[in-house]
C-alpha atoms as a PDB file:
ATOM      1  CA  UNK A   1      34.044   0.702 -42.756  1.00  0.00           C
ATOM      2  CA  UNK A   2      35.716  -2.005 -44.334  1.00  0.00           C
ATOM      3  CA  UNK A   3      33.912  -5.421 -44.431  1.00  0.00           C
ATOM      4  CA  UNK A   4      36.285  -7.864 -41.566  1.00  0.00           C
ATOM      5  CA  UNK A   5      37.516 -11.132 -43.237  1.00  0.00           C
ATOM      6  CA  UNK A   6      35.613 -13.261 -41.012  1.00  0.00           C
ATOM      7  CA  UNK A   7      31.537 -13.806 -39.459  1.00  0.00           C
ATOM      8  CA  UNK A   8      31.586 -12.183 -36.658  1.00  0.00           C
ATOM      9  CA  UNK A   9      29.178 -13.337 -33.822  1.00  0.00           C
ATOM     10  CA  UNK A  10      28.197 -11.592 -30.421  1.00  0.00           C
ATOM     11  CA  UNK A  11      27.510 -14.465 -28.095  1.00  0.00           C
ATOM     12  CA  UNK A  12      25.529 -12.363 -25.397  1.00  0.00           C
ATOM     13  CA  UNK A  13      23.393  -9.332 -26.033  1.00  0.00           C
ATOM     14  CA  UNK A  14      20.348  -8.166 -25.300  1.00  0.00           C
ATOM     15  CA  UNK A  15      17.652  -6.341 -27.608  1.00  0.00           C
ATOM     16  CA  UNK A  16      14.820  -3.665 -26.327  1.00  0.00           C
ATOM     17  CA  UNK A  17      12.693  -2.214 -28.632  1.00  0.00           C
ATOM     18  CA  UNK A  18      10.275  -0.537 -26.786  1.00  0.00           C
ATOM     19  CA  UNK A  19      12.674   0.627 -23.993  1.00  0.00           C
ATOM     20  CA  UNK A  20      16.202   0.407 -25.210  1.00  0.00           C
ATOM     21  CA  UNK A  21      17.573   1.471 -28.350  1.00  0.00           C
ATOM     22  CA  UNK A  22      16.592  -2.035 -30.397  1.00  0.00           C
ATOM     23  CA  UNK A  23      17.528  -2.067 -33.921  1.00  0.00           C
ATOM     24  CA  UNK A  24      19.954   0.729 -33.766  1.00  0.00           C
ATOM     25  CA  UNK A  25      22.006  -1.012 -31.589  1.00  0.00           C
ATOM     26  CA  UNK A  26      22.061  -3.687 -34.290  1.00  0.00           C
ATOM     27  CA  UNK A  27      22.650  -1.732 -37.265  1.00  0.00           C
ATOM     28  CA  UNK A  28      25.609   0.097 -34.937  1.00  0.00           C
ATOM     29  CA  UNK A  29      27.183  -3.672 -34.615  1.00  0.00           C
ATOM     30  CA  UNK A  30      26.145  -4.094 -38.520  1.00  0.00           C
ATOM     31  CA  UNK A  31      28.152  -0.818 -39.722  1.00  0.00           C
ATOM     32  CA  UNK A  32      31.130  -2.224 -37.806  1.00  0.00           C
ATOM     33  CA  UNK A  33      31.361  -5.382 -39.430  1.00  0.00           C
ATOM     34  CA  UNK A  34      29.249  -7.647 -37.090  1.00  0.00           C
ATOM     35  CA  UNK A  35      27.515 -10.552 -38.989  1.00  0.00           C
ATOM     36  CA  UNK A  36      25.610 -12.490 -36.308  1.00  0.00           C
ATOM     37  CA  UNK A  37      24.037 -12.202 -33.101  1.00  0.00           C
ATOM     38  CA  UNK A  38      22.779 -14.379 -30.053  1.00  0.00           C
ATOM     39  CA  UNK A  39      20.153 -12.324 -28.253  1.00  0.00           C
ATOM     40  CA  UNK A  40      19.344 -13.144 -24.744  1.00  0.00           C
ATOM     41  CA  UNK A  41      15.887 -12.208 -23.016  1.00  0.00           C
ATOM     42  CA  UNK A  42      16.102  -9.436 -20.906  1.00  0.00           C
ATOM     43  CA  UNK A  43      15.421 -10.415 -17.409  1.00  0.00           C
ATOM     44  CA  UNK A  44      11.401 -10.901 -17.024  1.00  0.00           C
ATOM     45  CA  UNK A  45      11.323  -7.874 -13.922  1.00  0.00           C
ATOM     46  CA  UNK A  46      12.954  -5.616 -16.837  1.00  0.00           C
ATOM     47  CA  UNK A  47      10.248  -6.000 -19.505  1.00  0.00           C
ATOM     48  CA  UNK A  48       7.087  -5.834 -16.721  1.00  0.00           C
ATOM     49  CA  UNK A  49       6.308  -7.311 -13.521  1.00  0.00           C
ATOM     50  CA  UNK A  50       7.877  -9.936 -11.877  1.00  0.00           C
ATOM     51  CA  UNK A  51       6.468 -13.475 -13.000  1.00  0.00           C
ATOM     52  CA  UNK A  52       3.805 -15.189 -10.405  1.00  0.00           C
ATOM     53  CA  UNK A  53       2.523 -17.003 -13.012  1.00  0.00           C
ATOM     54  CA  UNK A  54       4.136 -19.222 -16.274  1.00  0.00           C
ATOM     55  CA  UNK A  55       1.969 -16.972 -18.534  1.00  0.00           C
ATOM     56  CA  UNK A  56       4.212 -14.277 -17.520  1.00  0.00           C
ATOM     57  CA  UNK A  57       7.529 -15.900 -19.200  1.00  0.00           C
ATOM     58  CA  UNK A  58       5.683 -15.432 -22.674  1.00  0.00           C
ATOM     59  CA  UNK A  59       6.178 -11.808 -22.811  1.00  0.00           C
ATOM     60  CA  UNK A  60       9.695 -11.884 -22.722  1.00  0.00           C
ATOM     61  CA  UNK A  61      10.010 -14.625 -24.719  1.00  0.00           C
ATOM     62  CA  UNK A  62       7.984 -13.107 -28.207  1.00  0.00           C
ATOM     63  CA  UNK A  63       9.786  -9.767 -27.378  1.00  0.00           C
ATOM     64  CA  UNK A  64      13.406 -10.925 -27.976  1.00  0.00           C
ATOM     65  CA  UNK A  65      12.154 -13.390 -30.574  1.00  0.00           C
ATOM     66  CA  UNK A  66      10.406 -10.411 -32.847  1.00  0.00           C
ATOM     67  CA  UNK A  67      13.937  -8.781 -31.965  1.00  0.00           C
ATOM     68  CA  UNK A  68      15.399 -11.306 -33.764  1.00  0.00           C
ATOM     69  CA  UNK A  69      13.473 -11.545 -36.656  1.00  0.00           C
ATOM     70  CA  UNK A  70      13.922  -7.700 -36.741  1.00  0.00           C
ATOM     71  CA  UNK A  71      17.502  -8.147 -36.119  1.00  0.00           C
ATOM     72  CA  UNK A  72      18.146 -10.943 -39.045  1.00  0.00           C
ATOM     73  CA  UNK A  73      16.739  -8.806 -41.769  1.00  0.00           C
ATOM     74  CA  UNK A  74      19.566  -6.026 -40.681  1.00  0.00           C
ATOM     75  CA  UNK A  75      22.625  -8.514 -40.657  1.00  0.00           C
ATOM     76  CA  UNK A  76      24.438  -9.945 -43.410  1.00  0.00           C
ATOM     77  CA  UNK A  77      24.090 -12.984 -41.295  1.00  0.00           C
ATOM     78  CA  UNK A  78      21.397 -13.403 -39.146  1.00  0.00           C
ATOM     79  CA  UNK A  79      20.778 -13.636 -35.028  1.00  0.00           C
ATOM     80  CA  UNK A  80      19.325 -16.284 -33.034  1.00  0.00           C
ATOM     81  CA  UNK A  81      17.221 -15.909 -30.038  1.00  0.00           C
ATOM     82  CA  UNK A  82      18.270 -17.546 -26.318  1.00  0.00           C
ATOM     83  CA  UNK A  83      15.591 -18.030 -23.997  1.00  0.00           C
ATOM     84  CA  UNK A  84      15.544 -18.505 -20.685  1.00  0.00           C
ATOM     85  CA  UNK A  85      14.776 -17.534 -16.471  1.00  0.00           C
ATOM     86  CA  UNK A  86      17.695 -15.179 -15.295  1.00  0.00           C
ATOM     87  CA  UNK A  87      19.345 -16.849 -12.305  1.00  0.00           C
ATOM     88  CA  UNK A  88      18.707 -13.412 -10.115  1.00  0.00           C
ATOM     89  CA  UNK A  89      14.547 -14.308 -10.503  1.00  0.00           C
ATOM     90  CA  UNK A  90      14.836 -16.748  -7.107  1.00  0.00           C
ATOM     91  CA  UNK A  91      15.793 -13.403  -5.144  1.00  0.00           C
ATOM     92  CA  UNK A  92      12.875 -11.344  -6.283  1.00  0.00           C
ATOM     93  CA  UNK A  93      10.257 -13.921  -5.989  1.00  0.00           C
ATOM     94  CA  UNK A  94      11.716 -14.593  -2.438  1.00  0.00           C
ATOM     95  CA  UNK A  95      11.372 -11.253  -1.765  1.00  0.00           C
ATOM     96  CA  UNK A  96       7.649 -11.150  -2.652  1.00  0.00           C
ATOM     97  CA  UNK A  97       7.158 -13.384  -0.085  1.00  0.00           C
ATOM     98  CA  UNK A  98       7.233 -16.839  -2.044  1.00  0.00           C
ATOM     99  CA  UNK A  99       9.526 -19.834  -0.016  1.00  0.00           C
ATOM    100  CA  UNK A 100      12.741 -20.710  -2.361  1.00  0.00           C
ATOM    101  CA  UNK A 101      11.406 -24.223  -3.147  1.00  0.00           C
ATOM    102  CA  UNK A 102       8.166 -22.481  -4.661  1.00  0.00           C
ATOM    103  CA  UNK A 103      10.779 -20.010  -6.684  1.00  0.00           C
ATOM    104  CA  UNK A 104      12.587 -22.878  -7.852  1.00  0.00           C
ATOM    105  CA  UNK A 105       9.076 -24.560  -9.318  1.00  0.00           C
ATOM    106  CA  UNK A 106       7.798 -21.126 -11.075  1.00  0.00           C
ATOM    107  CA  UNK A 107      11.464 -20.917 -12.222  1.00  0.00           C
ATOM    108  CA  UNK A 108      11.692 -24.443 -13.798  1.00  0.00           C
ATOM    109  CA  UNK A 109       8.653 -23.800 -15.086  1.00  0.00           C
ATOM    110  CA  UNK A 110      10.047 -20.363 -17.302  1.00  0.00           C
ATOM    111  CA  UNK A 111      12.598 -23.001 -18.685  1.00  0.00           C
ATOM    112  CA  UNK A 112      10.018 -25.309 -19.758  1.00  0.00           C
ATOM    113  CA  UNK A 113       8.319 -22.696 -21.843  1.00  0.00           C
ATOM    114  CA  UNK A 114      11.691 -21.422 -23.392  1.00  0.00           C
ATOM    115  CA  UNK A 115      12.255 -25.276 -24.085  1.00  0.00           C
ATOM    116  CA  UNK A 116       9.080 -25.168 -25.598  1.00  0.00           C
ATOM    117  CA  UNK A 117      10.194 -22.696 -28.536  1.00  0.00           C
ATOM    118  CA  UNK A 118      13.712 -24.588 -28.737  1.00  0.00           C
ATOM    119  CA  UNK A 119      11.649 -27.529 -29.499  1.00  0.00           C
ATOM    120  CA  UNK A 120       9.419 -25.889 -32.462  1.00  0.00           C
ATOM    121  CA  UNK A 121      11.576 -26.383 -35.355  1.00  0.00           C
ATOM    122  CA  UNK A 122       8.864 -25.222 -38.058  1.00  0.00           C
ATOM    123  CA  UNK A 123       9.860 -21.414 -37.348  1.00  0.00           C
ATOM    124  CA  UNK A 124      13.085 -22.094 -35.752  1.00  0.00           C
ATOM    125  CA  UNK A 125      12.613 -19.531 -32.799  1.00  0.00           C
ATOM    126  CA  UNK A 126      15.465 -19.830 -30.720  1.00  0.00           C
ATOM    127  CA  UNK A 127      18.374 -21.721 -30.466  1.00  0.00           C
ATOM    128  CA  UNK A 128      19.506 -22.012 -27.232  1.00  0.00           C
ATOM    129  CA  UNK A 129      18.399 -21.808 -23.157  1.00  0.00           C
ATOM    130  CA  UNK A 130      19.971 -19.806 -20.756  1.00  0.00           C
ATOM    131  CA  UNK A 131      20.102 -20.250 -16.816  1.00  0.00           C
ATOM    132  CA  UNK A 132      22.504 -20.105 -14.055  1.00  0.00           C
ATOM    133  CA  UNK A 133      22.839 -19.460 -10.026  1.00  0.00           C
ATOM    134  CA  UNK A 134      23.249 -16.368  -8.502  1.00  0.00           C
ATOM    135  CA  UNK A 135      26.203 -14.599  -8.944  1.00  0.00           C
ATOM    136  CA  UNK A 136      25.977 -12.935  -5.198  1.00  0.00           C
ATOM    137  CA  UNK A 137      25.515 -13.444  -1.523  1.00  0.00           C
ATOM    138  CA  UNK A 138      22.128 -16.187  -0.516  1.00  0.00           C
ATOM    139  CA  UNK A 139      21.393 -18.573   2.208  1.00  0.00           C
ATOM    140  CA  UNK A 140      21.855 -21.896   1.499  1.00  0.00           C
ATOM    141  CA  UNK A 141      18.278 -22.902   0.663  1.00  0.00           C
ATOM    142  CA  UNK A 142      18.234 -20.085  -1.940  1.00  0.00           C
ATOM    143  CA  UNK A 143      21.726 -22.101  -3.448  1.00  0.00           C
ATOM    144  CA  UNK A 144      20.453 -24.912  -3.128  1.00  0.00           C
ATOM    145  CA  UNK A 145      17.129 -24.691  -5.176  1.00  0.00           C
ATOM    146  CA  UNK A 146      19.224 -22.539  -7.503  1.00  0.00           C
ATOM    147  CA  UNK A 147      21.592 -25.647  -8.043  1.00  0.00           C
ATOM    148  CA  UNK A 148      18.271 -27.769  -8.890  1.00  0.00           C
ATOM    149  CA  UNK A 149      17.140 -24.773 -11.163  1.00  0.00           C
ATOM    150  CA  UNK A 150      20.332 -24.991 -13.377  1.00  0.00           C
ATOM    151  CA  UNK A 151      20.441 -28.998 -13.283  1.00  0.00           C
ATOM    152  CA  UNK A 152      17.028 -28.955 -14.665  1.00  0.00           C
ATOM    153  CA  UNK A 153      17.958 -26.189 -17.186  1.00  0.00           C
ATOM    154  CA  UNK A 154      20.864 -28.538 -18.167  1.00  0.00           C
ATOM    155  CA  UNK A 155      18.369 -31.437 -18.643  1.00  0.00           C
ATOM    156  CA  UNK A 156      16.642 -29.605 -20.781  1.00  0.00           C
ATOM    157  CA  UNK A 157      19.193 -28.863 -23.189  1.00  0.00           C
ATOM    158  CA  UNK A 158      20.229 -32.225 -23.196  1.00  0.00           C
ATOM    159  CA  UNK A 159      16.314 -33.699 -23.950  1.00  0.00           C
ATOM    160  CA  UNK A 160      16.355 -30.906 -26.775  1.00  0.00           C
ATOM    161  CA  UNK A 161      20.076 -31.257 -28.084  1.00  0.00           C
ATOM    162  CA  UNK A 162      20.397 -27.691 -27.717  1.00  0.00           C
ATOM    163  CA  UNK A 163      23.006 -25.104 -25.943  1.00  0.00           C
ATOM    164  CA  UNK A 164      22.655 -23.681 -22.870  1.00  0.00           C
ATOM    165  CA  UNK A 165      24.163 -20.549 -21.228  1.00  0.00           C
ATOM    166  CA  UNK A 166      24.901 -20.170 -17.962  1.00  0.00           C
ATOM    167  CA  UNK A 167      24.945 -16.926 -15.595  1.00  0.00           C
ATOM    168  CA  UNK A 168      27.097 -17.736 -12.953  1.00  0.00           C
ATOM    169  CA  UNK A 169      29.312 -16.765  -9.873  1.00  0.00           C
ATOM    170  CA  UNK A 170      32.614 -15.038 -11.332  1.00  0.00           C
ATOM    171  CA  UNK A 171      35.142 -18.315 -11.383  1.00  0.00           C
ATOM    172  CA  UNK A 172      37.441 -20.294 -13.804  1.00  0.00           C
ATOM    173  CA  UNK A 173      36.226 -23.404 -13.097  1.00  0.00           C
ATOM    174  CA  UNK A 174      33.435 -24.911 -13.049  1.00  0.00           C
ATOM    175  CA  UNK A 175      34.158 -28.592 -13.782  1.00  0.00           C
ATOM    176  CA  UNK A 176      31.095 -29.564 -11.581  1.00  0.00           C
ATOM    177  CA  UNK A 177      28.586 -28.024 -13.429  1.00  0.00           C
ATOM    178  CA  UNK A 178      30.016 -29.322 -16.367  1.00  0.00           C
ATOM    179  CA  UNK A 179      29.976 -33.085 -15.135  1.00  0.00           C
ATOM    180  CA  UNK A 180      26.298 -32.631 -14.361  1.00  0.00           C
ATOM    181  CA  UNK A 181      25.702 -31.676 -17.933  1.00  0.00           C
ATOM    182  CA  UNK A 182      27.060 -34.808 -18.842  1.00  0.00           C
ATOM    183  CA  UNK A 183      25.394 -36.729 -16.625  1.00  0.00           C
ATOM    184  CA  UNK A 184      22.211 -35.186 -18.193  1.00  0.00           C
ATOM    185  CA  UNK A 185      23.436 -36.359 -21.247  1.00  0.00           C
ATOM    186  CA  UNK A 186      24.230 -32.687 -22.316  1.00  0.00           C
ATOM    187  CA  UNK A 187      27.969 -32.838 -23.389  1.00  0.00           C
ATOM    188  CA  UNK A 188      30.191 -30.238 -21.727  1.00  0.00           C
ATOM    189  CA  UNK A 189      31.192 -28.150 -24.569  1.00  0.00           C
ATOM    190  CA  UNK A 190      27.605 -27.289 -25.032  1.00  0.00           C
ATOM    191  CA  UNK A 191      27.755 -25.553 -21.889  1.00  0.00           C
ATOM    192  CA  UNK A 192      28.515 -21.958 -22.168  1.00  0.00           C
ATOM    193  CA  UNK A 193      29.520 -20.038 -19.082  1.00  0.00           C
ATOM    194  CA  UNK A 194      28.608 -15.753 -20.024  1.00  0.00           C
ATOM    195  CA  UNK A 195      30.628 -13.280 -18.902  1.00  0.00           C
ATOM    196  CA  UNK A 196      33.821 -15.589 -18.717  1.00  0.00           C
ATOM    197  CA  UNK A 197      37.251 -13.965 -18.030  1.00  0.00           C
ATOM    198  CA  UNK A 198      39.175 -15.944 -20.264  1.00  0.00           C
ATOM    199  CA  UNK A 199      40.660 -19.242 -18.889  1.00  0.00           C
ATOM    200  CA  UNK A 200      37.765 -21.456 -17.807  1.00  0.00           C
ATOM    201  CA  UNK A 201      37.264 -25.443 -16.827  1.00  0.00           C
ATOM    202  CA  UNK A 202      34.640 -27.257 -17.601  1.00  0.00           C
ATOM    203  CA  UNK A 203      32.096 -25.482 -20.117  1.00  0.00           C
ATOM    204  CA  UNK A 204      32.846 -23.072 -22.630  1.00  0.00           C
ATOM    205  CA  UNK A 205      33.823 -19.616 -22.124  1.00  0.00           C
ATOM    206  CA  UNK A 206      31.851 -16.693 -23.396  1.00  0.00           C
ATOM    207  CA  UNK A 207      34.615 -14.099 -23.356  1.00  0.00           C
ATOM    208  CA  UNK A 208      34.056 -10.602 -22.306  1.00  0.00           C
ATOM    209  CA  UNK A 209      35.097  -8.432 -25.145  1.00  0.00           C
ATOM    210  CA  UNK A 210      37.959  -6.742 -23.109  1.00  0.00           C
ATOM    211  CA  UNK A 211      41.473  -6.565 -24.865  1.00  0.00           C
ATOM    212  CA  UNK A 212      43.148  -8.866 -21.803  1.00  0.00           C
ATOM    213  CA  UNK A 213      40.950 -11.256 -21.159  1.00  0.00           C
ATOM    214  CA  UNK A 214      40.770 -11.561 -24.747  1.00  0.00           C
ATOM    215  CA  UNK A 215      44.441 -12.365 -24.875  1.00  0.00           C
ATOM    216  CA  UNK A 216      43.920 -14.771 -22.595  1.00  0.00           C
ATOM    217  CA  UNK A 217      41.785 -16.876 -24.391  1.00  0.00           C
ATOM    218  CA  UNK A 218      43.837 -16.831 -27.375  1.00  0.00           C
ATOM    219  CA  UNK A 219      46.920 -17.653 -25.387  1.00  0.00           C
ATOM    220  CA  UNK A 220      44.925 -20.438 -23.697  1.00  0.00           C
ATOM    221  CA  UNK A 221      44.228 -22.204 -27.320  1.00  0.00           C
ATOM    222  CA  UNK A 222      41.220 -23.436 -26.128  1.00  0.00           C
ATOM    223  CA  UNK A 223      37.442 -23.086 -27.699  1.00  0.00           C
ATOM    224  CA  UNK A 224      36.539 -19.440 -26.728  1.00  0.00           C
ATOM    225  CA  UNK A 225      33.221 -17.181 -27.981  1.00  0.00           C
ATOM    226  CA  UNK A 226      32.789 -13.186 -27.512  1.00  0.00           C
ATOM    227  CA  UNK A 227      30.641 -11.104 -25.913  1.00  0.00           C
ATOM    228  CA  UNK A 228      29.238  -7.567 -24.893  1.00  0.00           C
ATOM    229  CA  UNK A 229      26.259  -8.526 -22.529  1.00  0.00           C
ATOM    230  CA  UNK A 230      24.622  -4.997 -23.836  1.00  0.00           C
ATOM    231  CA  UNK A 231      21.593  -4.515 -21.968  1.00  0.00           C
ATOM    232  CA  UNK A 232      19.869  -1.917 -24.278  1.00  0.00           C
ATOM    233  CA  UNK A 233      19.123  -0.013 -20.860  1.00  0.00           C
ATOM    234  CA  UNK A 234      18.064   3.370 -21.958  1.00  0.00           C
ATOM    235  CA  UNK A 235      18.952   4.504 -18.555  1.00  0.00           C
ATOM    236  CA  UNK A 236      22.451   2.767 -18.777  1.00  0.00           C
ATOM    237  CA  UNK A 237      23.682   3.128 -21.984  1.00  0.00           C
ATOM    238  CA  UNK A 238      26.392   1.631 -23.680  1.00  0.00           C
ATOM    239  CA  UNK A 239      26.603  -0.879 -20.357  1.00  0.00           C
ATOM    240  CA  UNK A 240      27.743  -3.733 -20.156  1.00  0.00           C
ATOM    241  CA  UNK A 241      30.082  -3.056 -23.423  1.00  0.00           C
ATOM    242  CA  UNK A 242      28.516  -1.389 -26.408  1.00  0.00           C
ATOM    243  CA  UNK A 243      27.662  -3.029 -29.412  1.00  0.00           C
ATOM    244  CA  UNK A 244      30.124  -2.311 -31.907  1.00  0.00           C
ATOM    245  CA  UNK A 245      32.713  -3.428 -28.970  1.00  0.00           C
ATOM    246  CA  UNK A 246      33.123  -7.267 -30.482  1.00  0.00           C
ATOM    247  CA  UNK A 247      33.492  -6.115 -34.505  1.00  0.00           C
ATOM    248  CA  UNK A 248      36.321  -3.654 -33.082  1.00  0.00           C
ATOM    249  CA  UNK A 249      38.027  -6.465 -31.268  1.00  0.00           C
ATOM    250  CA  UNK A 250      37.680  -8.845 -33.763  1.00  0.00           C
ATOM    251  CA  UNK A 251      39.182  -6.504 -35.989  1.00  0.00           C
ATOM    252  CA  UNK A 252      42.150  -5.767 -33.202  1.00  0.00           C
ATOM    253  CA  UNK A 253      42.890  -9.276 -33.265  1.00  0.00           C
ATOM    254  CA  UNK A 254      43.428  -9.667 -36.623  1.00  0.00           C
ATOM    255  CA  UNK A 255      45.680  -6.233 -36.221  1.00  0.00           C
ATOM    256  CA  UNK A 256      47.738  -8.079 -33.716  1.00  0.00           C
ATOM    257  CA  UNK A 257      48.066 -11.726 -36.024  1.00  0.00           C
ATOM    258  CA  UNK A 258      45.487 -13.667 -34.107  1.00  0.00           C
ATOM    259  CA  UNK A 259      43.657 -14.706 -37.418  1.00  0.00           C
ATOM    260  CA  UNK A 260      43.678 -18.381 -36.024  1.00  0.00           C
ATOM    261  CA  UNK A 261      41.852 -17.768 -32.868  1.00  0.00           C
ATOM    262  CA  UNK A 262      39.481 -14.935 -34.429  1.00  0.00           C
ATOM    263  CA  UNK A 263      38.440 -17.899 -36.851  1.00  0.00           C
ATOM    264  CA  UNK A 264      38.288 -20.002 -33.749  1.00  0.00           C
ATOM    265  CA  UNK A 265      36.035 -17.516 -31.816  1.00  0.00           C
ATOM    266  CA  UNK A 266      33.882 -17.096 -34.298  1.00  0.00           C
ATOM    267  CA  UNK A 267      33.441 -20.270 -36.832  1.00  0.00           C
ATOM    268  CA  UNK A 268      34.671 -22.873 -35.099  1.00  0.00           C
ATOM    269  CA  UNK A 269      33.317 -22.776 -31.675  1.00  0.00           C
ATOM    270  CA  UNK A 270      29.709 -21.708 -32.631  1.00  0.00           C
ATOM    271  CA  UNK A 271      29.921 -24.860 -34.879  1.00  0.00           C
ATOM    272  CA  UNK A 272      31.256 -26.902 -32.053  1.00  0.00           C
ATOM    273  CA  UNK A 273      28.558 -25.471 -29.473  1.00  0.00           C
ATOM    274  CA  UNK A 274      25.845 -24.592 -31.172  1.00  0.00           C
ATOM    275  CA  UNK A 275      25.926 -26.603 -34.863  1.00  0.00           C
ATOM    276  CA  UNK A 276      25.576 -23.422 -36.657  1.00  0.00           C
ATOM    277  CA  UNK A 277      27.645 -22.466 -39.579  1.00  0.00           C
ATOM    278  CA  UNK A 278      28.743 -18.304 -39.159  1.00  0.00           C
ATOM    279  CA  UNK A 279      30.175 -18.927 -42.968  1.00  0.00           C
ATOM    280  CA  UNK A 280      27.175 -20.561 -45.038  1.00  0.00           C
ATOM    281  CA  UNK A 281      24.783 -18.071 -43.200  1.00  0.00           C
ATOM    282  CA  UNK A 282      26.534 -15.196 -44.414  1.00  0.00           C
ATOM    283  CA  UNK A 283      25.735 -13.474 -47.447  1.00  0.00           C
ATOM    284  CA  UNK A 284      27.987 -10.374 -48.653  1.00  0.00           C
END
C-alpha cells in the first residue's frame, strides 16, 4: 500500500511476544503505513503472577522494552516503551488478601521502578509512565488509595519531566486530575487520558480509533492523539481494535479533508506531550 503523507503514531498498544502475536502485529501496522508506536506493558497478572514483591514489576518491564527494540528495527520510525502499574492491580492484590493501603505501597512502588528506566537516559528505555484508578465499581478505601496511587504516578512524571498516561473511569472531564498534575509541577497537557471518547477537559485525549469519536476530536480543534489499545491476546484477537486500525483512519481522514487535524494528531501533539519529533524520526 501506498506510503500516507504523514508519521503516523499509535498512542496505546500493547506487544506480546511470547503469548500474543508480537512483531507481526507490528509489521501488520508497518504494511499499512504506521510509522511509530507507544507500547504499553501488559498488565503484570497477564505476563505471570500477580506482583507480591517489586522484583516482580521487572518482568514486565524488559518484556515490552525488548518489544520495542524489536519493534523500532521494523518501523520506518521507531516505538517507544510506556511503563507503568495498571490501575486494576489494587483489586487483585486486595483479593489475595493484602489491605488497600498495603496495595497502594507495592503499587507505588511498580511506578518507582518504571520511573527508574524513564530516568536512564544512556539507552533511552522508555518514554513515558502510565497509571490511573479503576475504571469500575470499589469501596471507598480501594478509591481512595487509588487516588494516592495516580497522584504519586503524576509526581513522578513531573520529578522526571516525562508523560504520563492515565487509565481511567469513562468521562470527559477530568479537570481535577489535571490540576493535581500541576500542582505536582507536571503541566496538564502532559497528561494523557487512554481510551478517550473524543471531547475531554483537563489532560489530553488519547482517541479511540473509531470513525465518530474521531470526528469529534477533529471538530473539537483541540490537541488529540490515536489509539487501538491492542492487547496482543492470543485468546482475544484483534481486541481492543486491531493494529492496522489507526494507519486506516489516518488515511480516512485525509479521504475526508482533515489533513490539518491528522497533522495535529500525529506531529503536533506528540511534540506538545511528549517532545518527540514523528517527522525527524522518520526515515523513508
Amino acid at each position: 500500500m501506498d506510503e500516507l503523507e504523514i508519521p503516523v503514531l499509535d498512542n496505546h498498544l500493547h506487544l506480546d511476544p511470547e503469548f500474543g502475536r508480537g512483531l507481526d502485529a507490528v509489521r501488520d501496522f508497518a504494511r499499512l503505513g504506521g510509522t511509530h508506536l507507544m507500547v504499553v506493558n501488559k498488565p503484570s497478572w497477564h505476563l505471570g503472577e500477580v506482583p507480591s514483591e517489586p522484583d516482580d514489576f521487572h518482568h514486565a518491564f524488559e518484556v515490552t522494552i525488548d518489544a520495542v527494540t524489536e519493534a523500532t528495527d521494523l518501523l520506518d520510525g521507531r516505538a517507544w516503551a510506556v511503563l507503568g502499574v495498571h490501575p486494576g492491580l489494587v483489586s487483585h492484590l486486595v483479593d489475595e488478601g493484602h489491605s488497600p493501603e498495603e496495595a497502594g505501597d507495592l503499587m507505588r512502588t511498580g511506578l518507582n521502578i518504571a520511573a527508574e528506566y524513564v530516568a536512564d537516559e544512556s539507552t533511552e528505555p522508555a518514554l513515558a509512565l502510565k497509571t490511573g484508578r479503576p475504571h469500575y465499581d470499589v469501596s471507598k478505601a480501594v478509591w481512595d488509595t487509588s487516588n494516592a496511587v495516580l497522584k504519586h504516578g503524576l509526581a513522578l512524571g513531573a520529578e522526571h519531566d516525562c508523560a504520563v498516561q492515565l487509565h481511567t473511569e469513562e468521562t470527559d472531564d477530568l479537570t481535577e486530575v489535571a490540576r493535581w498534575a500541576e500542582e505536582r509541577g507536571l503541566p496538564g497537557e502532559k497528561v494523557v487520558k487512554h481510551y478517550a471518547g473524543g471531547p475531554l477537559a483537563g489532560p489530553t485525549p488519547s482517541v479511540m480509533s473509531e470513525k465518530d469519536r474521531l470526528l469529534t476530536a477533529v471538530e473539537g480543534g483541540e490537541p488529540f492523539l490515536m489509539e487501538t489499545d491492542f492487547v496482543d491476546d492470543a485468546d482475544r484477537p484483534g481486541a481492543v481494535l486491531g493494529p492496522k486500525t489507526v494507519p486506516r483512519r489516518v488515511r480516512w481522514l485525509l479521504e475526508e479533508g482533515h489533513k490539518e487535524a491528522t497533522r495535529r494528531a500525529h506531529v503536533e501533539t506528540p511534540k506538545l506531550v511528549y517532545g518527540i519529533d514523528t517527522e525527524a524520526t522518520l526515515e523513508r
